[in-house]
C-alpha atoms as a PDB file:
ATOM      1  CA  UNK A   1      44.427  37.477-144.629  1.00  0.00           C
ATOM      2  CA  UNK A   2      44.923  37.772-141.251  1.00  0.00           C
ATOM      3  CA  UNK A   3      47.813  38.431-138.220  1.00  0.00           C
ATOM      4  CA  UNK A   4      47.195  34.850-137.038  1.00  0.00           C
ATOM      5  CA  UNK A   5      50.368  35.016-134.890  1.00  0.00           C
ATOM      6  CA  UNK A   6      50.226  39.143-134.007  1.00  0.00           C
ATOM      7  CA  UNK A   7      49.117  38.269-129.935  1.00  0.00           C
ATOM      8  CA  UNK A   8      52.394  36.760-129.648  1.00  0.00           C
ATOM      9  CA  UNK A   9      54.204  39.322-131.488  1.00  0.00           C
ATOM     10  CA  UNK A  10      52.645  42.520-130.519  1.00  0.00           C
ATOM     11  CA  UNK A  11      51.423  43.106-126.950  1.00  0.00           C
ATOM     12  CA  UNK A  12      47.520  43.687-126.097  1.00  0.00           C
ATOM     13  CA  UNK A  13      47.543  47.304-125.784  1.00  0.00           C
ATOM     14  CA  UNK A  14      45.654  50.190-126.886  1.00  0.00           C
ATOM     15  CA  UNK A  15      44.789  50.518-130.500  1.00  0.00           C
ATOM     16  CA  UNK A  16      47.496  53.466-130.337  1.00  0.00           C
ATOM     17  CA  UNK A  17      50.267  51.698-128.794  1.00  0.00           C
ATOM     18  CA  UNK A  18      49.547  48.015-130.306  1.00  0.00           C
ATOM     19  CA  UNK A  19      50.112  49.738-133.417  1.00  0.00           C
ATOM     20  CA  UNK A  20      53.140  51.511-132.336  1.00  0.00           C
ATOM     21  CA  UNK A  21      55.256  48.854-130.688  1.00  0.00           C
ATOM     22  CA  UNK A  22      55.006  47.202-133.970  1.00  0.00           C
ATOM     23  CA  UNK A  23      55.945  50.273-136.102  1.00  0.00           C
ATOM     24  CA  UNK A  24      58.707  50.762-133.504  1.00  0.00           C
ATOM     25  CA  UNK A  25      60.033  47.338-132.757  1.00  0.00           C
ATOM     26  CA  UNK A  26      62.112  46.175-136.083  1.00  0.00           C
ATOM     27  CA  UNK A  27      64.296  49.097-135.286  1.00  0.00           C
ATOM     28  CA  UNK A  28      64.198  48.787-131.442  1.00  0.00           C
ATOM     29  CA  UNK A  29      63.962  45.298-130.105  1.00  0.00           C
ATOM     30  CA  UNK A  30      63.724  46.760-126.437  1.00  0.00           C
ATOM     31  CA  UNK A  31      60.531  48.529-126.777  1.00  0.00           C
ATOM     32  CA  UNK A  32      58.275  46.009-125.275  1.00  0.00           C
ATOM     33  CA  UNK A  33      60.319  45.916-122.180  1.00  0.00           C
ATOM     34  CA  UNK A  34      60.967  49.949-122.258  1.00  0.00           C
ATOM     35  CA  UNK A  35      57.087  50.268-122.858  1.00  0.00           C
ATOM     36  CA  UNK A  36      56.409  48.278-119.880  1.00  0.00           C
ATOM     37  CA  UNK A  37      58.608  50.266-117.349  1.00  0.00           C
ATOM     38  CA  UNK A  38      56.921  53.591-119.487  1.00  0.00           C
ATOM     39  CA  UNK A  39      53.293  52.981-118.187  1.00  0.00           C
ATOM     40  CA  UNK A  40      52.663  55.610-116.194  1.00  0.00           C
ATOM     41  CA  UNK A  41      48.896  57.299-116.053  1.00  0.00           C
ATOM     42  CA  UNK A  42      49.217  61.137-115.611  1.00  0.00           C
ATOM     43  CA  UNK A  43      45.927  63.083-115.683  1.00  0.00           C
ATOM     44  CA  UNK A  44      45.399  67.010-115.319  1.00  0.00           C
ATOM     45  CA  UNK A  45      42.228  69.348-116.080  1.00  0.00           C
ATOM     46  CA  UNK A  46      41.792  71.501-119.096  1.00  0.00           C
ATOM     47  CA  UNK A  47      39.219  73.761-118.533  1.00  0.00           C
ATOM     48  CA  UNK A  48      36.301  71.651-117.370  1.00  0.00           C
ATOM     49  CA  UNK A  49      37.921  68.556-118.906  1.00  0.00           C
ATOM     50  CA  UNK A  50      40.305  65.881-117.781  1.00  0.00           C
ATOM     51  CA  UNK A  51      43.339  65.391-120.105  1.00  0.00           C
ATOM     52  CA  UNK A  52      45.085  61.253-119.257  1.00  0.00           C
ATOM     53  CA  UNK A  53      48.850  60.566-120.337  1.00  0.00           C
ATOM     54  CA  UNK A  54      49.042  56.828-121.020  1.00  0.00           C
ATOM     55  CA  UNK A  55      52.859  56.453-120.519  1.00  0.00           C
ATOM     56  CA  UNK A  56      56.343  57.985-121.109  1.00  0.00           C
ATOM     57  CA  UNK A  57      57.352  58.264-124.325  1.00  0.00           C
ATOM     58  CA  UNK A  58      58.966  55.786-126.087  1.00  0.00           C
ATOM     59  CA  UNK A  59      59.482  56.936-129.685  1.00  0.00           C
ATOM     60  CA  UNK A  60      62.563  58.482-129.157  1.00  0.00           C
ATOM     61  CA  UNK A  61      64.893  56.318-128.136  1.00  0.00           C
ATOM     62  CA  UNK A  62      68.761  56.903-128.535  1.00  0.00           C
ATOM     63  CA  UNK A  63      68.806  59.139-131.671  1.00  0.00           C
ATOM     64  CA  UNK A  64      66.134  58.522-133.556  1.00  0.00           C
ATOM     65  CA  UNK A  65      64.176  61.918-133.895  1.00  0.00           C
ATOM     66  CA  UNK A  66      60.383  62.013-132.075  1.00  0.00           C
ATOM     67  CA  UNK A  67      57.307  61.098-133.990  1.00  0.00           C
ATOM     68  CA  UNK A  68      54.667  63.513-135.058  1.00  0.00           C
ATOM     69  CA  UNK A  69      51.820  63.706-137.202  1.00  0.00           C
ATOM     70  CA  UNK A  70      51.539  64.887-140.402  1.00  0.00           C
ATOM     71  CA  UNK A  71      48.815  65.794-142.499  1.00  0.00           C
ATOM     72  CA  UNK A  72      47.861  66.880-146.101  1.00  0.00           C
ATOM     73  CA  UNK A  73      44.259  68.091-146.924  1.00  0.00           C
ATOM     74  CA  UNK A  74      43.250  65.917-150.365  1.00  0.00           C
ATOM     75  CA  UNK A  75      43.779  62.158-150.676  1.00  0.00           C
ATOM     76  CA  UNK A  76      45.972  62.644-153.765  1.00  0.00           C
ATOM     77  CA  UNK A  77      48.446  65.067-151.956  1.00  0.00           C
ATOM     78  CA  UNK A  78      48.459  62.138-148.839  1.00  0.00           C
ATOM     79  CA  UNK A  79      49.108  59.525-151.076  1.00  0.00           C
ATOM     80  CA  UNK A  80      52.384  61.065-152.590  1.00  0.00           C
ATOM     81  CA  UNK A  81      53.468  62.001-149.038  1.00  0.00           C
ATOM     82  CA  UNK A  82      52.686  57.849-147.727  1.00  0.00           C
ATOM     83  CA  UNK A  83      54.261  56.603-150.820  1.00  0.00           C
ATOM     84  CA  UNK A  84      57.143  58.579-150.205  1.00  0.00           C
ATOM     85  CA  UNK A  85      57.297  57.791-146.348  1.00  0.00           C
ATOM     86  CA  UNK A  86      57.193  53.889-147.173  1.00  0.00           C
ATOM     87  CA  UNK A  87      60.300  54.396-149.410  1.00  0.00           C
ATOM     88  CA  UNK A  88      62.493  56.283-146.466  1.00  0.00           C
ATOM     89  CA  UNK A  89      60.701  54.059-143.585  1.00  0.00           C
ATOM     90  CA  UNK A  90      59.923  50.838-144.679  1.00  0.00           C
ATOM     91  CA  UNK A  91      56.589  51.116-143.177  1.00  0.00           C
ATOM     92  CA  UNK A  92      53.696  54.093-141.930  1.00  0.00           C
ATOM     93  CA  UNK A  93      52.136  54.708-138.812  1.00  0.00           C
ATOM     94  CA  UNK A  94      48.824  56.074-139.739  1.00  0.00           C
ATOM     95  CA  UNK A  95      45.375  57.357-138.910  1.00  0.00           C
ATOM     96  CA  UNK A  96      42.318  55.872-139.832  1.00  0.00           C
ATOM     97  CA  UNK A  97      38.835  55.740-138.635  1.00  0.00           C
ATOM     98  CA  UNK A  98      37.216  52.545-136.921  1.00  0.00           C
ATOM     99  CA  UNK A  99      34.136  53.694-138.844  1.00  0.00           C
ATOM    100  CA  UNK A 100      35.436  52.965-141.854  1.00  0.00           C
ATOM    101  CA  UNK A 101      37.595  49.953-141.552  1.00  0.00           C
ATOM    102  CA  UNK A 102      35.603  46.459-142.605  1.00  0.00           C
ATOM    103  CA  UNK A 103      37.671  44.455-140.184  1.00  0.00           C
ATOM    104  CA  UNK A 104      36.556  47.058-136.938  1.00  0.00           C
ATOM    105  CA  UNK A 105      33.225  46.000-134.987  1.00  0.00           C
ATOM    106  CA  UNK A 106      32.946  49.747-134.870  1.00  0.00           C
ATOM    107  CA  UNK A 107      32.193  49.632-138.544  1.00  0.00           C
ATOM    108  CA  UNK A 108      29.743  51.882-139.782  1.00  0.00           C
ATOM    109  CA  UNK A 109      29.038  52.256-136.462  1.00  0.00           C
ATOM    110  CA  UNK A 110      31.056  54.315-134.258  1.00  0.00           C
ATOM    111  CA  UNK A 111      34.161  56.849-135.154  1.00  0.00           C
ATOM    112  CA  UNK A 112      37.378  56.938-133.102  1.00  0.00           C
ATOM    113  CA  UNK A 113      40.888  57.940-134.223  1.00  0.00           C
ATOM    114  CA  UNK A 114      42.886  54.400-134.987  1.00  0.00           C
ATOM    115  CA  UNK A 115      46.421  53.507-135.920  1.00  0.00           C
ATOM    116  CA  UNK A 116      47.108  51.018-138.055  1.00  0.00           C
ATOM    117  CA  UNK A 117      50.640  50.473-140.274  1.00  0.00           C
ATOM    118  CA  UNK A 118      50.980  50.710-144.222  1.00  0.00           C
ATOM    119  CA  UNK A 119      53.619  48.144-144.769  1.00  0.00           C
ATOM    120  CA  UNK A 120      53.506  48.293-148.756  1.00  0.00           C
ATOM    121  CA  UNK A 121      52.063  50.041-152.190  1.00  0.00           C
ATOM    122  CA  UNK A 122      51.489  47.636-155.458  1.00  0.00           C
ATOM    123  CA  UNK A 123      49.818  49.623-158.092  1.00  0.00           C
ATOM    124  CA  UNK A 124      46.771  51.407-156.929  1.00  0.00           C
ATOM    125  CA  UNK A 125      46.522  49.065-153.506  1.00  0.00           C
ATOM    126  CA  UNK A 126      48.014  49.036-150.584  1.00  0.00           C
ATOM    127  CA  UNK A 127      49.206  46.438-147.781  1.00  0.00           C
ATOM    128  CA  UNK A 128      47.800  47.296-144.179  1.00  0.00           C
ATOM    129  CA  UNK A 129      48.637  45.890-140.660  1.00  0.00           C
ATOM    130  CA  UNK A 130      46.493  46.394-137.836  1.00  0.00           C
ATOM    131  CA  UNK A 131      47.626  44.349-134.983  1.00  0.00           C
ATOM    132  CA  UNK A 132      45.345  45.686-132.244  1.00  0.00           C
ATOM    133  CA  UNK A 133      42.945  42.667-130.483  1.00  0.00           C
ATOM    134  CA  UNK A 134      40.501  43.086-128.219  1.00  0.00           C
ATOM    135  CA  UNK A 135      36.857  42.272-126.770  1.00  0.00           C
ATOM    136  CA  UNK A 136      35.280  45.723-127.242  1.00  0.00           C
ATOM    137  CA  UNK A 137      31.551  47.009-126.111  1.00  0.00           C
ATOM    138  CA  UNK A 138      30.542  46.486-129.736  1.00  0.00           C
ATOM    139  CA  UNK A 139      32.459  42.906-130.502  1.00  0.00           C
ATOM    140  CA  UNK A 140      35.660  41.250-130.829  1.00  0.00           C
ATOM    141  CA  UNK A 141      38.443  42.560-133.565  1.00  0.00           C
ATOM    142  CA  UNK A 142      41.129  40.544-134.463  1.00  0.00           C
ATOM    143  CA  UNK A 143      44.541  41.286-135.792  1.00  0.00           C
ATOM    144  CA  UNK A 144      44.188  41.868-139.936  1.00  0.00           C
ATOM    145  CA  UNK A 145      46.667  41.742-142.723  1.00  0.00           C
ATOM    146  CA  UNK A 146      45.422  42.637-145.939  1.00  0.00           C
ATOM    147  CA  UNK A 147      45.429  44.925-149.105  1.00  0.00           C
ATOM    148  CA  UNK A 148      43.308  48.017-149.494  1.00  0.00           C
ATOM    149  CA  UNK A 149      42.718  49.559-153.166  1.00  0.00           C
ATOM    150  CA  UNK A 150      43.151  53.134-153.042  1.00  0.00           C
ATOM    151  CA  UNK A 151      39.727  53.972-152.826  1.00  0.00           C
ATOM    152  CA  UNK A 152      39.316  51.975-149.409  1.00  0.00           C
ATOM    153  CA  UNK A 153      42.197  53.588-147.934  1.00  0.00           C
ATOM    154  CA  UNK A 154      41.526  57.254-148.618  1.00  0.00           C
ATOM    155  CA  UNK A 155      38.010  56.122-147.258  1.00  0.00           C
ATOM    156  CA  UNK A 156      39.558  54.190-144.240  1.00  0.00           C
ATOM    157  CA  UNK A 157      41.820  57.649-143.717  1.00  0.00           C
ATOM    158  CA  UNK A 158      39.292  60.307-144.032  1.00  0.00           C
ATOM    159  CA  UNK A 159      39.322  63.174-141.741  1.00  0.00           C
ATOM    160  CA  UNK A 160      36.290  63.639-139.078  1.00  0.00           C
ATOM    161  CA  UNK A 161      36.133  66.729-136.580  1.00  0.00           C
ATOM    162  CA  UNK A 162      35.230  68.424-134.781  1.00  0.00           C
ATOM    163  CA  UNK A 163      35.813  65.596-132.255  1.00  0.00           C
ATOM    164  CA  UNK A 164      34.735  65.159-128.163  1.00  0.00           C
ATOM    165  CA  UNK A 165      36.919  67.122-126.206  1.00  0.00           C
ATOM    166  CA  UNK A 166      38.089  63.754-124.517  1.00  0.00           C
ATOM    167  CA  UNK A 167      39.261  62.142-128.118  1.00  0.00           C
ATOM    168  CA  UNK A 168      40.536  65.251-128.926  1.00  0.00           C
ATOM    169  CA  UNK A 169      42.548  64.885-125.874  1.00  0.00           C
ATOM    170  CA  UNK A 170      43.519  61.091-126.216  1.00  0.00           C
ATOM    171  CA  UNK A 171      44.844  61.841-129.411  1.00  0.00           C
ATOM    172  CA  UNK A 172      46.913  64.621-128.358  1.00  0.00           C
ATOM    173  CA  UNK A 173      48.535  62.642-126.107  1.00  0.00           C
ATOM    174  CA  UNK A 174      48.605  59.235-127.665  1.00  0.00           C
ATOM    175  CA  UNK A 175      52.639  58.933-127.991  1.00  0.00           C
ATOM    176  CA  UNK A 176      52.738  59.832-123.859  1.00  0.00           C
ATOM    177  CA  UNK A 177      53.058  63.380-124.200  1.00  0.00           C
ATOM    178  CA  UNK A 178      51.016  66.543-126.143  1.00  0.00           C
ATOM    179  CA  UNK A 179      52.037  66.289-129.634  1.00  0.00           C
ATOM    180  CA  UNK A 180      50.781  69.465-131.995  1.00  0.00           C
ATOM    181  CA  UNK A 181      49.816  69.969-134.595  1.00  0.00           C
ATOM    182  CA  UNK A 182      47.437  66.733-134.308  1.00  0.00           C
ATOM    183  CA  UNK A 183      46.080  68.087-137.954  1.00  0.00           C
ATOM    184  CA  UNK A 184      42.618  66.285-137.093  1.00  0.00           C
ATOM    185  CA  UNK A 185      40.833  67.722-140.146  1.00  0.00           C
ATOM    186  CA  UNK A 186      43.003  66.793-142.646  1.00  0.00           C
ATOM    187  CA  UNK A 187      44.329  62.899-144.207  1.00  0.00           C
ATOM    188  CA  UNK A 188      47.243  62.025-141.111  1.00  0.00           C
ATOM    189  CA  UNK A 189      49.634  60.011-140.491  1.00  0.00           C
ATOM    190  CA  UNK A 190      53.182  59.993-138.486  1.00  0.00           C
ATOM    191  CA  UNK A 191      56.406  60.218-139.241  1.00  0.00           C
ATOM    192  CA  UNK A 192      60.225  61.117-137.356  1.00  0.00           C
ATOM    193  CA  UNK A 193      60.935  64.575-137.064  1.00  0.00           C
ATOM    194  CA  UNK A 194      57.192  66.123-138.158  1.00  0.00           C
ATOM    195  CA  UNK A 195      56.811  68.678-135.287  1.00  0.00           C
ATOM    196  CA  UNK A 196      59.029  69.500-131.967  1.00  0.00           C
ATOM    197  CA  UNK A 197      56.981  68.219-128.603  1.00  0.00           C
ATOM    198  CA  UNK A 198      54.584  70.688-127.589  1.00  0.00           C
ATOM    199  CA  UNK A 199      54.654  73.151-125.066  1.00  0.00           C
ATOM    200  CA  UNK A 200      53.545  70.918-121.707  1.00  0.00           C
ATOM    201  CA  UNK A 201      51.183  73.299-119.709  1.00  0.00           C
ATOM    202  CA  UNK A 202      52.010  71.357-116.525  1.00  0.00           C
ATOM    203  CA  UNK A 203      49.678  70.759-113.204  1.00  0.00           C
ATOM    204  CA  UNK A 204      49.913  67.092-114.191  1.00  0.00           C
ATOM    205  CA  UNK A 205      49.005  64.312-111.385  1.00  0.00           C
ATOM    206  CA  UNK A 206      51.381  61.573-112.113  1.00  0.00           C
ATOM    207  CA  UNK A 207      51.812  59.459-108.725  1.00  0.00           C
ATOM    208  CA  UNK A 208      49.319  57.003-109.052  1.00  0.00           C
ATOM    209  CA  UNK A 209      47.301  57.395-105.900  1.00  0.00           C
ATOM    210  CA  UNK A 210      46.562  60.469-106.460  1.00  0.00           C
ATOM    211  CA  UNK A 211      45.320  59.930-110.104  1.00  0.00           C
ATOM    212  CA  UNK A 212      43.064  57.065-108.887  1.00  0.00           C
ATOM    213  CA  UNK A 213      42.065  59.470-106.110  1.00  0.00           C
ATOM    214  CA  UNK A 214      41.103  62.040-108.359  1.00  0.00           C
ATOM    215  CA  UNK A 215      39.798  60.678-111.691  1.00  0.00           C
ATOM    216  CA  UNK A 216      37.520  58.291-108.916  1.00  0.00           C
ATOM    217  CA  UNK A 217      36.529  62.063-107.275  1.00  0.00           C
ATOM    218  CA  UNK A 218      35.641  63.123-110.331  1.00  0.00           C
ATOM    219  CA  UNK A 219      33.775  60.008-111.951  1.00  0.00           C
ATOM    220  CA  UNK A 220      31.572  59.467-108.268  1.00  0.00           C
ATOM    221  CA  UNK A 221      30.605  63.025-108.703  1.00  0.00           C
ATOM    222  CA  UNK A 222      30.360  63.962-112.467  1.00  0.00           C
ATOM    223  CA  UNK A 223      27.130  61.756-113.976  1.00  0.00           C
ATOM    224  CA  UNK A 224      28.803  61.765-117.521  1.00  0.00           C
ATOM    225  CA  UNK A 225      32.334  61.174-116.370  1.00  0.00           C
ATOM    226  CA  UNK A 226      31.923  57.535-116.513  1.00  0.00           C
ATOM    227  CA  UNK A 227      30.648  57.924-120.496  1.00  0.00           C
ATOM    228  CA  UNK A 228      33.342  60.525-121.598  1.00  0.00           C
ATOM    229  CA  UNK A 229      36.591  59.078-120.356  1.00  0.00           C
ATOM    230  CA  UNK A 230      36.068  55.161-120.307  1.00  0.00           C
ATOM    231  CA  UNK A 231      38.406  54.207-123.617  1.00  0.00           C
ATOM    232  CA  UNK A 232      40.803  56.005-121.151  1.00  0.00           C
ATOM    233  CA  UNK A 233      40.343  54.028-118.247  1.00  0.00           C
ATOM    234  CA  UNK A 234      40.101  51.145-120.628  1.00  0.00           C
ATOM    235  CA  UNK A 235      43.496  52.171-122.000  1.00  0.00           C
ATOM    236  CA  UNK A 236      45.093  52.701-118.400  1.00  0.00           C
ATOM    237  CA  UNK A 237      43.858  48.942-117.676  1.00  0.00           C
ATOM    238  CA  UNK A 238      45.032  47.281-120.485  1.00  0.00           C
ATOM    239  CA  UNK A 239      48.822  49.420-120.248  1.00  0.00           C
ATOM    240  CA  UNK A 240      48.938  48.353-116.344  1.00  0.00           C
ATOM    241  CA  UNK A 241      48.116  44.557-116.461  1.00  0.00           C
ATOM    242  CA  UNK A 242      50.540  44.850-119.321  1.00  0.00           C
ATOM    243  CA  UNK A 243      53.126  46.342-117.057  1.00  0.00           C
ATOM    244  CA  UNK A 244      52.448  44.014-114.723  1.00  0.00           C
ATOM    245  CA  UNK A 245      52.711  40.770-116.297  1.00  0.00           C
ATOM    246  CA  UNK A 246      56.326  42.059-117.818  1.00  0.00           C
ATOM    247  CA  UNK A 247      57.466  43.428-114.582  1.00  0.00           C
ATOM    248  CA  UNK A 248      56.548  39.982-112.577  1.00  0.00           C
ATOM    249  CA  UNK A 249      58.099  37.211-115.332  1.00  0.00           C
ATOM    250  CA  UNK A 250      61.203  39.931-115.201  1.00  0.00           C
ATOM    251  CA  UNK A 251      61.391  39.469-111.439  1.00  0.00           C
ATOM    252  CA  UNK A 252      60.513  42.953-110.540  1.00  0.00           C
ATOM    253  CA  UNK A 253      57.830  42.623-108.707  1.00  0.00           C
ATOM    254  CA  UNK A 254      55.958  39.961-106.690  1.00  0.00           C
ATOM    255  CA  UNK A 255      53.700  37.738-108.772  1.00  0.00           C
ATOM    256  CA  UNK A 256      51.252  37.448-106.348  1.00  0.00           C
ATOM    257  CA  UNK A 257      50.917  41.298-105.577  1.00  0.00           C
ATOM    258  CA  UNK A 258      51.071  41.263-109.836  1.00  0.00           C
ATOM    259  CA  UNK A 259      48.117  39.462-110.018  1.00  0.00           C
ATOM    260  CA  UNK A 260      46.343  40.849-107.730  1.00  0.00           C
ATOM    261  CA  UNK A 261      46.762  44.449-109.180  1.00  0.00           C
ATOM    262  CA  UNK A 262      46.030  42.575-112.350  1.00  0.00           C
ATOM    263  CA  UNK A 263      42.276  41.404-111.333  1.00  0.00           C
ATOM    264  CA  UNK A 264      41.809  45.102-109.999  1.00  0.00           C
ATOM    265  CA  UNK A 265      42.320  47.184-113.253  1.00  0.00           C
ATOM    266  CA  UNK A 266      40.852  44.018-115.413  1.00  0.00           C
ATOM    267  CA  UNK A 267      37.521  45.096-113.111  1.00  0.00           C
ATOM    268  CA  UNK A 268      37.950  48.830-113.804  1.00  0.00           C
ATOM    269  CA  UNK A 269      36.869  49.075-117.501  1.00  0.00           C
ATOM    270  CA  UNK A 270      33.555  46.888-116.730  1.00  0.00           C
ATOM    271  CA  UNK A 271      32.569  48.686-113.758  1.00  0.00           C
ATOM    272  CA  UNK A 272      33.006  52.109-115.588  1.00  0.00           C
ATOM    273  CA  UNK A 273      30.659  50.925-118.347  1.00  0.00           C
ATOM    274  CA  UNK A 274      28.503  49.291-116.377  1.00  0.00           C
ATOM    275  CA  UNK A 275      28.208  53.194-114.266  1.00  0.00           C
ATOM    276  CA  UNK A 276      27.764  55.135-117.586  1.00  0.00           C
ATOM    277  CA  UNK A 277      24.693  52.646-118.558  1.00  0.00           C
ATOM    278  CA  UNK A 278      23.376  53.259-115.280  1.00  0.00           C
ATOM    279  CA  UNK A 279      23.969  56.691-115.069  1.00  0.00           C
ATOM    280  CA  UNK A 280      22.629  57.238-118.933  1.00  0.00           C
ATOM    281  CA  UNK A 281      19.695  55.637-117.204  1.00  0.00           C
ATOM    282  CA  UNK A 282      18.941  58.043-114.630  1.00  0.00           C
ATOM    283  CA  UNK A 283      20.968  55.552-111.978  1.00  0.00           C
ATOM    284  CA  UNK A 284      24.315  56.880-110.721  1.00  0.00           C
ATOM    285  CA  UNK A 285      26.767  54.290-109.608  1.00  0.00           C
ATOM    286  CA  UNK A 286      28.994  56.956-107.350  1.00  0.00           C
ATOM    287  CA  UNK A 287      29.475  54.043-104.429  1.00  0.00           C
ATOM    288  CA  UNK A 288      30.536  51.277-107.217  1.00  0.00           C
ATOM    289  CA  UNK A 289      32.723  53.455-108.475  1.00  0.00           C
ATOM    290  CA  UNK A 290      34.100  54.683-104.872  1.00  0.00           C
ATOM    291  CA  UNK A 291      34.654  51.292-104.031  1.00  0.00           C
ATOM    292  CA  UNK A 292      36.114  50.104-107.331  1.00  0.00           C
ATOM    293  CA  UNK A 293      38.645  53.255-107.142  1.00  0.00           C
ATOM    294  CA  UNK A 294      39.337  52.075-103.499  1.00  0.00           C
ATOM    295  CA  UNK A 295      40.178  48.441-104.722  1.00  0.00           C
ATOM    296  CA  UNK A 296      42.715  49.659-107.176  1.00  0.00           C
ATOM    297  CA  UNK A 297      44.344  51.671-104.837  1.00  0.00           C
ATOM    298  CA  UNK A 298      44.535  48.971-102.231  1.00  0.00           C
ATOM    299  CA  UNK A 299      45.871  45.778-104.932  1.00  0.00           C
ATOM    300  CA  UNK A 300      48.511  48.566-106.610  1.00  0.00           C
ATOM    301  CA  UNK A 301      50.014  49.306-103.265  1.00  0.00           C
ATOM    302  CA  UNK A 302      53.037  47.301-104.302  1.00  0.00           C
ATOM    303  CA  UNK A 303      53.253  47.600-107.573  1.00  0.00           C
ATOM    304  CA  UNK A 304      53.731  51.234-107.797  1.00  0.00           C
ATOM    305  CA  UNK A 305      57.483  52.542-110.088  1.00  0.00           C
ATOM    306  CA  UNK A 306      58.696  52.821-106.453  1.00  0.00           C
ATOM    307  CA  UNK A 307      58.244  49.261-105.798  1.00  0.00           C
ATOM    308  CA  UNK A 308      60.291  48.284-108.795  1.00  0.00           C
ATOM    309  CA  UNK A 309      63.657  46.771-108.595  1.00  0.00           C
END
C-alpha cells in the first residue's frame, strides 16, 4: 500500500524534513509555508570537519515544547515507550535505517539515519508512513504506507554506530539546530519535550555567500570533500528550490530570478557526485566545482532572506 497522493501532500524535501512536515502539519497547518521562509544553510568547522544547518527550526512553534530524541537500548523496552507515544501523540517520528527498510533502494545496501512516522499498533504489527520521494544515486523511492510486524520494525529501527563524522553531524542537526543526546546506539525515536536544545558552540556561517564561498573553498581543495558532505549539499538543494518555488507563487520573489536560482542548486547535487567519482578516480574536479559554486552565487543574488518581501 502506498502514499499515492503524499507529493501533493508533503513537500519534496529531505528524508528528515519530508518526514517531519508531515508529523508536524495536522497540528500546524502553517508549517509548509514557515518551513519555506526557515531554509537557511549555516555551516561551521568541527575540528577538521564541516558541520551544515539545513534551516531554522520549526518544531516549536507557539507552545508546543521542542522535539528531541529519545532512545531505549532493547527492542522490547522501545516498543512500550512507541506504544505509549502513539497513545499521547497520535503518531511517532522515528529512526530507522535505509538498510533495512524493503521499500528504500538503499536496501541491504547502504545505511543512513531515516525518519519515517508510526501512525498505528494492531496486535504485534504496526502501521508506517514514509512520505519521502526522490531519484537517489542508487534508484527511485516512492512514498509507502504499509504495516510492519514487530519483527520488521525492531529490524527497520536497529541501532548502527559508530557513524561518519558527517552523518553524525547531519543527524545532530536534522531539526535546524544541535539536538543532544542523539542516542545513536540505542532503538530512537522523537518526541516533545525529550531534551533542552543543546549548547550551540557558535562560529556558524549563515549568510549565504559566504557558505557557498566556503563549503566551494573547501570542496575545490579537499579531494574527499565532494564524497563526505554530498547528502548535504543534496539536502541544501532540495530545501532551496523548495523555498523558492513557495516564495515565488507567494509573490515574494521574482519568478524569473526563482527559476533561475532553481536550475542552479538542481545542478549542484549532480556536479558534486559527478566530482567525488572523479576524484575517487584519481581526477579532481576543483574548476567544476569553482565554477558550479560561482553559478550559485551569481542565480541566488536575488533570492537571498534579504530579498524577501
Amino acid at each position: 500500500m502506498h502514499l499515492i497522493n503524499a507529493p501533493d501532500v508533503v513537500p519534496e524535501l529531505s528524508c528528515y524534513t519530508t518526514n517531519l512536515v508531515a508529523y508536524l502539519e495536522p497540528d500546524d497547518a502553517g508549517v509548509k509555508t514557515r518551513l519555506a521562509h526557515a531554509v537557511r544553510l549555516a555551516v561551521r568547522r568541527d575540528g577538521g570537519d564541516l558541520v551544515f544547518a539545513q534551516h531554522t527550526r520549526v518544531d516549536d512553534a507557539g507552545a508546543r515544547e521542542p522535539l528531541g530524541y529519545r532512545g531505549a537500548p532493547t527492542w522490547a523496552g522501545a516498543a512500550g515507550e512507541l506504544d505509549a507515544e502513539l497513545a499521547r501523540s497520535g503518531r511517532v517520528l522515528a529512526v530507522a535505517d535505509t538498510f533495512h527498510l524493503p521499500w528504500s533502494p538503499a536496501h541491504e545496501t547502504a545505511h543512513s539515519p531515516h525518519w519515517l512516522l508510526l501512525l498505528g499498533r494492531r496486535d504485534d504489527r504496526w502501521l508506517v508512513a514514509d512520505h519521502f520521494c526522490a531519484l537517489t544515486p542508487l534508484g527511485a523511492q516512492e512514498p509507502f504506507l504499509g504495516w510492519l510486524d514487530d519483527t520488521a520494525l525492531e529490524l527497520a529501527l536497529a541501532p548502527h554506530s559508530p557513524w561518519p563524522a558527517e552523518i553524525a553531524n547531519r543527524d545532530r542537526h536534522a531539526l535546524g539546530a544541535a539536538v543532544e543526546p542523539v542516542h545513536a546506539d540505542l532503538f530512537r525515536w522523537l518526541a516533545r519535550g525529550a531534551a533542552p536544545p543543546a549548547p550551540d558552540p557558535g562560529a556558524w556561517t549563515c549568510v549565504l555567500p559566504e557558505v557557498l564561498e566556503r563549503v566551494g573553498g573547501v570542496l575545490a581543495e579537499d579531494e574527499t570533500a565532494a564524497a563526505r558532505y554530498g547528502d548535504d549539499l543534496w539536502a541544501a538543494s532540495r530545501h532551496y528550490t523548495y523555498r523558492l518555488d513557495v516564495l515565488a507563487a507567494n509573490g515574494e520573489i521574482g519568478a524569473d530570478e526563482a527559476a533561475a536560482a532553481a536550475v542552479s542548486w538542481t545542478e549542484l547535487p549532480k556536479v558534486v557526485r559527478f566530482a567525488a567519482a572523479s576524484a575517487a578516480r584519481g581526477k579532481p574536479r576543483s574548476g567544476l566545482l569553482r565554477r558550479t559554486f560561482e553559478d550559485l552565487l551569481r542565480t541566488n543574488g536575488k533570492t537571498g532572506p534579504e530579498k524577501e518581501a
